[in-house]
PDB file of N, CA and C in Angstrom:
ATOM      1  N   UNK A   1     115.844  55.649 114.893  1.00  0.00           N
ATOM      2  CA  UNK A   1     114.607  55.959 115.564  1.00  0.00           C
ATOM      3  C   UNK A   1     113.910  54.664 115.958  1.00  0.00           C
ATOM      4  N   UNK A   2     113.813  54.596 117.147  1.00  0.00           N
ATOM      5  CA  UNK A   2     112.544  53.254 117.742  1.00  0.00           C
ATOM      6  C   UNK A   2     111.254  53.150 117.464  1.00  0.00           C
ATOM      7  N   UNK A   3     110.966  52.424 117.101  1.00  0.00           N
ATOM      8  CA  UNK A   3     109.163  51.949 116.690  1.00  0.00           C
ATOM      9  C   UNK A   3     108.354  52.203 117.839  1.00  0.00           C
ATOM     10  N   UNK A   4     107.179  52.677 117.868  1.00  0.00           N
ATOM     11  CA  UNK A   4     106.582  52.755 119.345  1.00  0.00           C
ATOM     12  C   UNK A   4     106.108  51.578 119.169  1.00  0.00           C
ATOM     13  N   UNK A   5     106.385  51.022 120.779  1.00  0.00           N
ATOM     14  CA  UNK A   5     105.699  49.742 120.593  1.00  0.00           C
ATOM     15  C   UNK A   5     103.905  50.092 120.954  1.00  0.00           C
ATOM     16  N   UNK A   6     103.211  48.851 120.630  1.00  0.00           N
ATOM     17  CA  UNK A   6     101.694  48.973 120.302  1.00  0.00           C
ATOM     18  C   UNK A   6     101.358  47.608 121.324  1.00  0.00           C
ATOM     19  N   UNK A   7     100.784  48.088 122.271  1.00  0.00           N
ATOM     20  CA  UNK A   7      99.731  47.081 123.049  1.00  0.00           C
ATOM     21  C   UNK A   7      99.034  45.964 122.346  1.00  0.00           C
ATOM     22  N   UNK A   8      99.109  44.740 122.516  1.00  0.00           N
ATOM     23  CA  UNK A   8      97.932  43.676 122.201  1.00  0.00           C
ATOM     24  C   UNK A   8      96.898  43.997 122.339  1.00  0.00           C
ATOM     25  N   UNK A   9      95.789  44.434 121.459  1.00  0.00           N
ATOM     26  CA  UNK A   9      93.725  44.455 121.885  1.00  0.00           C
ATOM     27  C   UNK A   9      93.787  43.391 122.895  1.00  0.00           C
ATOM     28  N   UNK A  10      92.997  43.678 123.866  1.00  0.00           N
ATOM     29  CA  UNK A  10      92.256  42.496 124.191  1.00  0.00           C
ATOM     30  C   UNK A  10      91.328  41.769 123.727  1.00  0.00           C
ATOM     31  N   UNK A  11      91.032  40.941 124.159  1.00  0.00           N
ATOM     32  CA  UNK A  11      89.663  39.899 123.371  1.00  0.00           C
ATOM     33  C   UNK A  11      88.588  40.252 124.053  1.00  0.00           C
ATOM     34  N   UNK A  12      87.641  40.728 123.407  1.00  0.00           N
ATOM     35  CA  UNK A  12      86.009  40.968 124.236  1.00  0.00           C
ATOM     36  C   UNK A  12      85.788  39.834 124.877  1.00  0.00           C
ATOM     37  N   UNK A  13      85.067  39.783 126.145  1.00  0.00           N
ATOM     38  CA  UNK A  13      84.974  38.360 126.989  1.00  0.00           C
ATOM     39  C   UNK A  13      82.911  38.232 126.136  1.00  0.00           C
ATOM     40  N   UNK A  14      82.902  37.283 126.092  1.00  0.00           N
ATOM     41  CA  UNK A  14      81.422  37.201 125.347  1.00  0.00           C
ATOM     42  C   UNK A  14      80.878  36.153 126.429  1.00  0.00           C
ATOM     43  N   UNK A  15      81.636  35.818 127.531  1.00  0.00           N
ATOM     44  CA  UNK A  15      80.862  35.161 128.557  1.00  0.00           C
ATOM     45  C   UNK A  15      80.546  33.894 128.377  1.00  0.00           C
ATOM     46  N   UNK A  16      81.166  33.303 127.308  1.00  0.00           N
ATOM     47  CA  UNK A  16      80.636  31.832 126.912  1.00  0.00           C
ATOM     48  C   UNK A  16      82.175  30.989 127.056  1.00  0.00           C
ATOM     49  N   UNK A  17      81.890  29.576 127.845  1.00  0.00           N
ATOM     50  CA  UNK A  17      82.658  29.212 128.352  1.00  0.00           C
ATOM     51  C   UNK A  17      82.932  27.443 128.289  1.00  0.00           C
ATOM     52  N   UNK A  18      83.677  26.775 127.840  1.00  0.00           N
ATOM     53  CA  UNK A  18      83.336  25.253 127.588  1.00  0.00           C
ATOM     54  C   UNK A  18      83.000  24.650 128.861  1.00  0.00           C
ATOM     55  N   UNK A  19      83.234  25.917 129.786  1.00  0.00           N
ATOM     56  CA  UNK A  19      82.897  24.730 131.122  1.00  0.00           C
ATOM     57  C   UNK A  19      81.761  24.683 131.481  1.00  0.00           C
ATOM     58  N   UNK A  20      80.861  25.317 130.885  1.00  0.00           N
ATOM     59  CA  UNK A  20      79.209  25.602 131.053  1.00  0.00           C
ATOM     60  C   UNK A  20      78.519  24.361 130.411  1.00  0.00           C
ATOM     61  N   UNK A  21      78.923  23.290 130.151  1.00  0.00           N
ATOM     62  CA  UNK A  21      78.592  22.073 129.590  1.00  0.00           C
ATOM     63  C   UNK A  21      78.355  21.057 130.786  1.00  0.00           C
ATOM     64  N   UNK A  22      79.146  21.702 131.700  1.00  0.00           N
ATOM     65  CA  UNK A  22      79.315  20.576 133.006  1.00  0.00           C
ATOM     66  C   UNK A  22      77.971  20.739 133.409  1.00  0.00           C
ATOM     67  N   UNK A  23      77.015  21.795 132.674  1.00  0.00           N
ATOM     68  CA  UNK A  23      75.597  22.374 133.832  1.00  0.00           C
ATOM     69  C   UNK A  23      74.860  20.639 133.389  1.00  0.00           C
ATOM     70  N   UNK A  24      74.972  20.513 132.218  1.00  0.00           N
ATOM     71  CA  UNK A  24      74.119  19.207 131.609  1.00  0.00           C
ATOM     72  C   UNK A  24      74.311  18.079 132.529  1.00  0.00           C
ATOM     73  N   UNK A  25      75.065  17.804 133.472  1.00  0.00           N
ATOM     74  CA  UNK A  25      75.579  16.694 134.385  1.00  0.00           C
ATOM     75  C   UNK A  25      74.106  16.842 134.999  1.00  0.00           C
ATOM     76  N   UNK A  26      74.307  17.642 135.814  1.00  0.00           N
ATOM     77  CA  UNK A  26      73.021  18.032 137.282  1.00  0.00           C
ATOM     78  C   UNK A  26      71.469  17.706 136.199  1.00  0.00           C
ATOM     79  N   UNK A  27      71.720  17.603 134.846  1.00  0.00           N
ATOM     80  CA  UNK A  27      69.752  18.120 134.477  1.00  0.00           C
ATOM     81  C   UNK A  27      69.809  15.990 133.682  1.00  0.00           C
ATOM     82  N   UNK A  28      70.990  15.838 133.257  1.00  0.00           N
ATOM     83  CA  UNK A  28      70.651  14.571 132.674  1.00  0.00           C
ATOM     84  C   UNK A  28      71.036  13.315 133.784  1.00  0.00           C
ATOM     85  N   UNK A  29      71.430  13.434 134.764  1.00  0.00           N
ATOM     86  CA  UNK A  29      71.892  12.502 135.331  1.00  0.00           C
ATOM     87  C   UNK A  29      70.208  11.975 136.253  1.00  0.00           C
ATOM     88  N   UNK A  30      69.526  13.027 136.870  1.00  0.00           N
ATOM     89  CA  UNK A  30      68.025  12.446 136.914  1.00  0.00           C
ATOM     90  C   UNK A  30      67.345  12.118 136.146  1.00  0.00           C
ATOM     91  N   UNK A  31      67.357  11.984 135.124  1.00  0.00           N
ATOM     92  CA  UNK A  31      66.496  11.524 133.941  1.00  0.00           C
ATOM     93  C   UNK A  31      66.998  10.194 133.461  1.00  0.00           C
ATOM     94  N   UNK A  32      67.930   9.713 134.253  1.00  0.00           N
ATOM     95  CA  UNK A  32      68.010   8.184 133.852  1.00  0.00           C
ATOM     96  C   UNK A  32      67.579   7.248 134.596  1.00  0.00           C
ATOM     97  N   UNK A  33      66.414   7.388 134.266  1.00  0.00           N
ATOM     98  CA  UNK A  33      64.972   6.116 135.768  1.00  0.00           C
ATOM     99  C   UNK A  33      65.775   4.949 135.986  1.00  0.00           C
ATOM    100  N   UNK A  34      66.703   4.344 134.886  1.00  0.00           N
ATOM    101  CA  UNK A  34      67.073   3.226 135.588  1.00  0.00           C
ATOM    102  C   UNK A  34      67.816   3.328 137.127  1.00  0.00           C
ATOM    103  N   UNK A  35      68.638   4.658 137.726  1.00  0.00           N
ATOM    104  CA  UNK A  35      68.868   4.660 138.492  1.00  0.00           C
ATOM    105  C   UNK A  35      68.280   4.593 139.625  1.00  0.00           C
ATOM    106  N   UNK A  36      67.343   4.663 139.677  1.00  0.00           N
ATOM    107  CA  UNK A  36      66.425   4.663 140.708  1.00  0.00           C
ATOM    108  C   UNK A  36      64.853   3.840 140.460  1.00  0.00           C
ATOM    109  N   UNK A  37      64.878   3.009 139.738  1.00  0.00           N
ATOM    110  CA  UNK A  37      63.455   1.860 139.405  1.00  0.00           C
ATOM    111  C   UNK A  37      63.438   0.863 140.170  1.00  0.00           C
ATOM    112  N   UNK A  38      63.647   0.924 141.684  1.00  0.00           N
ATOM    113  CA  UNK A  38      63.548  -0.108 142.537  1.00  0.00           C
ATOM    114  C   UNK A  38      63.504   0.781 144.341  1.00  0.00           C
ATOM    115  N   UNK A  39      62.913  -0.034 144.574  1.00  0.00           N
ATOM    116  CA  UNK A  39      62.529   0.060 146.317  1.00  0.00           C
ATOM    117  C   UNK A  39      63.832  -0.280 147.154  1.00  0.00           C
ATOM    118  N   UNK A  40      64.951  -1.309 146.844  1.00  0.00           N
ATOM    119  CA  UNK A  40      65.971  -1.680 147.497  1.00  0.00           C
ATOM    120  C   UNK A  40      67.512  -0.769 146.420  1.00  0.00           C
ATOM    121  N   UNK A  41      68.441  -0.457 147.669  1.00  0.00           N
ATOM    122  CA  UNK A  41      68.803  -0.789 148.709  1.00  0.00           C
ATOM    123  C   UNK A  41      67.889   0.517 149.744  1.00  0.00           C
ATOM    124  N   UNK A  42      67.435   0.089 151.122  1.00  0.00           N
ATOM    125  CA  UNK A  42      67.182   1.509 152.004  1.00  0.00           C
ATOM    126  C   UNK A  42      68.505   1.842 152.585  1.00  0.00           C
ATOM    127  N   UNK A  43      68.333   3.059 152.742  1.00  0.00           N
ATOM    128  CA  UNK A  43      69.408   3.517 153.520  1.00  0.00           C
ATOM    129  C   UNK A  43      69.108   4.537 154.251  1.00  0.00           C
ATOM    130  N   UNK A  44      69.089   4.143 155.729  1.00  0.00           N
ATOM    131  CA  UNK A  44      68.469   4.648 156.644  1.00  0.00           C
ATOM    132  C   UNK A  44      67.394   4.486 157.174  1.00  0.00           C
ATOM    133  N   UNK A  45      66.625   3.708 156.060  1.00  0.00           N
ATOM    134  CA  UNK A  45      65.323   3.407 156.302  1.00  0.00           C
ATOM    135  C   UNK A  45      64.268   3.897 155.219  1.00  0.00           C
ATOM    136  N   UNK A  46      65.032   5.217 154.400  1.00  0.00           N
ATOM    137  CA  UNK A  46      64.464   5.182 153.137  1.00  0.00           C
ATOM    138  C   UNK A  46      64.785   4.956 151.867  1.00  0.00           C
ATOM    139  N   UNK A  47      63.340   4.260 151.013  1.00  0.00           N
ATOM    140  CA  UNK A  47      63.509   3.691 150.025  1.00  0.00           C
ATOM    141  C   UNK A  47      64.952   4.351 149.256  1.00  0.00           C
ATOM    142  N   UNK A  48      65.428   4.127 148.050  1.00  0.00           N
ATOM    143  CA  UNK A  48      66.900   4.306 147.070  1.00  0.00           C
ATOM    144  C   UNK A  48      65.985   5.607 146.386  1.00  0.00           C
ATOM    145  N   UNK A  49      64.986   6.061 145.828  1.00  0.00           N
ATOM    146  CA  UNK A  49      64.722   6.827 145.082  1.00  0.00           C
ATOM    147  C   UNK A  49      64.288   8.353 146.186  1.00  0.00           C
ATOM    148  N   UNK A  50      63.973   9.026 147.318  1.00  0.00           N
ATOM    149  CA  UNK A  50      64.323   9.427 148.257  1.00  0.00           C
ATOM    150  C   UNK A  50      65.547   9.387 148.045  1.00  0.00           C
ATOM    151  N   UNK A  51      67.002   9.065 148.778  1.00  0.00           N
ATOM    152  CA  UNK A  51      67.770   9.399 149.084  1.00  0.00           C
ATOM    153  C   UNK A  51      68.711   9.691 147.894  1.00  0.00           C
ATOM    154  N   UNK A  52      68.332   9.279 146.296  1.00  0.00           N
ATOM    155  CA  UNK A  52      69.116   9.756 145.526  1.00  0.00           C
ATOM    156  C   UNK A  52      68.600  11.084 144.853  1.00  0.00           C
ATOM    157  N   UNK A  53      67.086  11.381 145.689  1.00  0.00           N
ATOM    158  CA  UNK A  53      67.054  12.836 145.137  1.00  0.00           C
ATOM    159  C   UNK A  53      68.395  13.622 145.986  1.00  0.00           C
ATOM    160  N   UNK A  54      67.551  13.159 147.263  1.00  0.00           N
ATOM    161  CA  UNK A  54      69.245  13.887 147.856  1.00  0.00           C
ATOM    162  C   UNK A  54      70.399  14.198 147.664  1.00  0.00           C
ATOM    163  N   UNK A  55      70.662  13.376 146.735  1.00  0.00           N
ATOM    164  CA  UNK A  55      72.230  12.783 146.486  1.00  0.00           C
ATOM    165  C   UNK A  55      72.244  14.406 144.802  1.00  0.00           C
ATOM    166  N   UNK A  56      71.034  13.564 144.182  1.00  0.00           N
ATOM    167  CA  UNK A  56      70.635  14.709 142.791  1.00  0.00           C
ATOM    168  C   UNK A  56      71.003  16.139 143.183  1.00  0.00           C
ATOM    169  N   UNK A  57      70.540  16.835 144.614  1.00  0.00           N
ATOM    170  CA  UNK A  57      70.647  18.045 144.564  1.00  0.00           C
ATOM    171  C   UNK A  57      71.759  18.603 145.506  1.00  0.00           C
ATOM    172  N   UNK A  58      72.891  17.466 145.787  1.00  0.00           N
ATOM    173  CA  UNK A  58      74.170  17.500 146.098  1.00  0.00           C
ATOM    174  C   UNK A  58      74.871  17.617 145.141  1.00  0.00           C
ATOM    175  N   UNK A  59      75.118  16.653 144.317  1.00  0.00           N
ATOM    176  CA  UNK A  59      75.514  17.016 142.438  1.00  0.00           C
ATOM    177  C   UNK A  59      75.117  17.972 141.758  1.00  0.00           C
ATOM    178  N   UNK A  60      73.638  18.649 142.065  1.00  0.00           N
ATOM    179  CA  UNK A  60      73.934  20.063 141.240  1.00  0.00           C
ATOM    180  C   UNK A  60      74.430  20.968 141.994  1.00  0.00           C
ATOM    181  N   UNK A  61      74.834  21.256 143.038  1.00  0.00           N
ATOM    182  CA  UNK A  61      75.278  22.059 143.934  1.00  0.00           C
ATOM    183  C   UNK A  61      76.481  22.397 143.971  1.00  0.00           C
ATOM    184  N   UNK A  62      76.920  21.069 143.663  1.00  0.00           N
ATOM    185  CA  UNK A  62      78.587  20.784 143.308  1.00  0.00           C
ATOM    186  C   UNK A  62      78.989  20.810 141.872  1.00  0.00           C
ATOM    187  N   UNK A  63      78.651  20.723 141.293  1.00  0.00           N
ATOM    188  CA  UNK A  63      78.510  21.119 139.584  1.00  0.00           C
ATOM    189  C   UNK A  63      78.338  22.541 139.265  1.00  0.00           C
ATOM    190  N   UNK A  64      77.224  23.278 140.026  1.00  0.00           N
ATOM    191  CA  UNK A  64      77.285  24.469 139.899  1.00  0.00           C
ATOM    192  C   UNK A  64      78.527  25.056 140.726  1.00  0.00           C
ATOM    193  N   UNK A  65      78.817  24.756 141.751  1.00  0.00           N
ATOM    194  CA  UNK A  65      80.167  25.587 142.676  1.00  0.00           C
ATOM    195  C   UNK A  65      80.849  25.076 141.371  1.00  0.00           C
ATOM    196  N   UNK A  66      81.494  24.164 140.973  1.00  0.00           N
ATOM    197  CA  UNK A  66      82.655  24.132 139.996  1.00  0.00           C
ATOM    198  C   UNK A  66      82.670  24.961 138.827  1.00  0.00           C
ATOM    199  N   UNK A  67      81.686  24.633 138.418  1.00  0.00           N
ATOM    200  CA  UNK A  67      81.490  25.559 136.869  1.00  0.00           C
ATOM    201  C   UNK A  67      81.499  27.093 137.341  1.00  0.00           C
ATOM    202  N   UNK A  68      81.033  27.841 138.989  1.00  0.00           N
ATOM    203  CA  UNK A  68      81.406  29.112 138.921  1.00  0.00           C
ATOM    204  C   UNK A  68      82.328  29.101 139.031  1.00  0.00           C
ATOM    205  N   UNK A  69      83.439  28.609 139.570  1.00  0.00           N
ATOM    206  CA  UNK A  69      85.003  28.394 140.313  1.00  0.00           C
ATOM    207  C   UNK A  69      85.419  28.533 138.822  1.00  0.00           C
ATOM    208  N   UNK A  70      85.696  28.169 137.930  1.00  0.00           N
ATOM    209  CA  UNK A  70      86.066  27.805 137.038  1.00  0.00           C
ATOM    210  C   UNK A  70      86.154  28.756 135.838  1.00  0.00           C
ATOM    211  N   UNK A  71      84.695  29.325 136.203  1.00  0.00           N
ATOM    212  CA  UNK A  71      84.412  30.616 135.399  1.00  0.00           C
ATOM    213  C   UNK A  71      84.491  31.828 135.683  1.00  0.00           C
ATOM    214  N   UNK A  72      84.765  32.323 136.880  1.00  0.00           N
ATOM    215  CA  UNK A  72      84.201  33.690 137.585  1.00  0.00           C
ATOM    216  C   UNK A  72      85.591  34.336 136.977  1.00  0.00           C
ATOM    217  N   UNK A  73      86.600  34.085 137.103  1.00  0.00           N
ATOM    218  CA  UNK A  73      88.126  34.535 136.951  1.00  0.00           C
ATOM    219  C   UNK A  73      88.538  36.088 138.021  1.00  0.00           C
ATOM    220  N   UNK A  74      88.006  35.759 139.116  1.00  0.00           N
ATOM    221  CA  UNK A  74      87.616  36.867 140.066  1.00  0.00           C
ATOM    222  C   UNK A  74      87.018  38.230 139.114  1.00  0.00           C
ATOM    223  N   UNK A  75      85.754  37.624 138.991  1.00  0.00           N
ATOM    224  CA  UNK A  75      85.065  39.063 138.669  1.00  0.00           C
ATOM    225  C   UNK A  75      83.788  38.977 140.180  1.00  0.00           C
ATOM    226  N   UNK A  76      84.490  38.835 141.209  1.00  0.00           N
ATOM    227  CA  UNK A  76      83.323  39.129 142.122  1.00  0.00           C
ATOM    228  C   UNK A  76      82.915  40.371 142.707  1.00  0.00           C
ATOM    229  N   UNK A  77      81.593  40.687 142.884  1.00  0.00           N
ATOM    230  CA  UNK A  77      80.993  41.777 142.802  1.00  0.00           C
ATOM    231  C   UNK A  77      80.511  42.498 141.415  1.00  0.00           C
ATOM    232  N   UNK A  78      80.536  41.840 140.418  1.00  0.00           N
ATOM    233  CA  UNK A  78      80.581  42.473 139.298  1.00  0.00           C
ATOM    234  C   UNK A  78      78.573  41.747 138.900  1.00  0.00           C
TER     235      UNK A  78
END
């Protein structure tokens, strides 16, 4: 007589993910004034602290697209 075979449980997904660490990039990387405690270099014509906000909310933009990419595991629409 054959054993019925028995399915693996799955693992409850609890939504927590090591790649959700990458969010800390986008919140600590402005908070280091030395990057921006000076008037030179311009670029474009404006001062370095201007154009690295710019730059700041390009990096979270891109930090966040990765960390969803990374995480979603096609649950879209959900």
């Amino acid at each position: 007589m054959a054993e019925p075979q028995t399915q693996p449980v799955p693992r409850a997904r609890t939504g927590r993910s090591h790649w959700h660490w990458l969010l800390f990039i986008p919140v600590a990387v402005p908070l280091m004034v030395f990057l921006f405690n000076s008037k030179n270099p311009y670029f474009l014509g404006f001062p370095r602290f201007y154009w690295l906000q710019l730059a700041f909310i390009l990096l979270s933009v891109a930090t966040t697209l990765v960390v969803y990419r990374l995480t979603s595991n096609g649950r879209a629409g959900r």
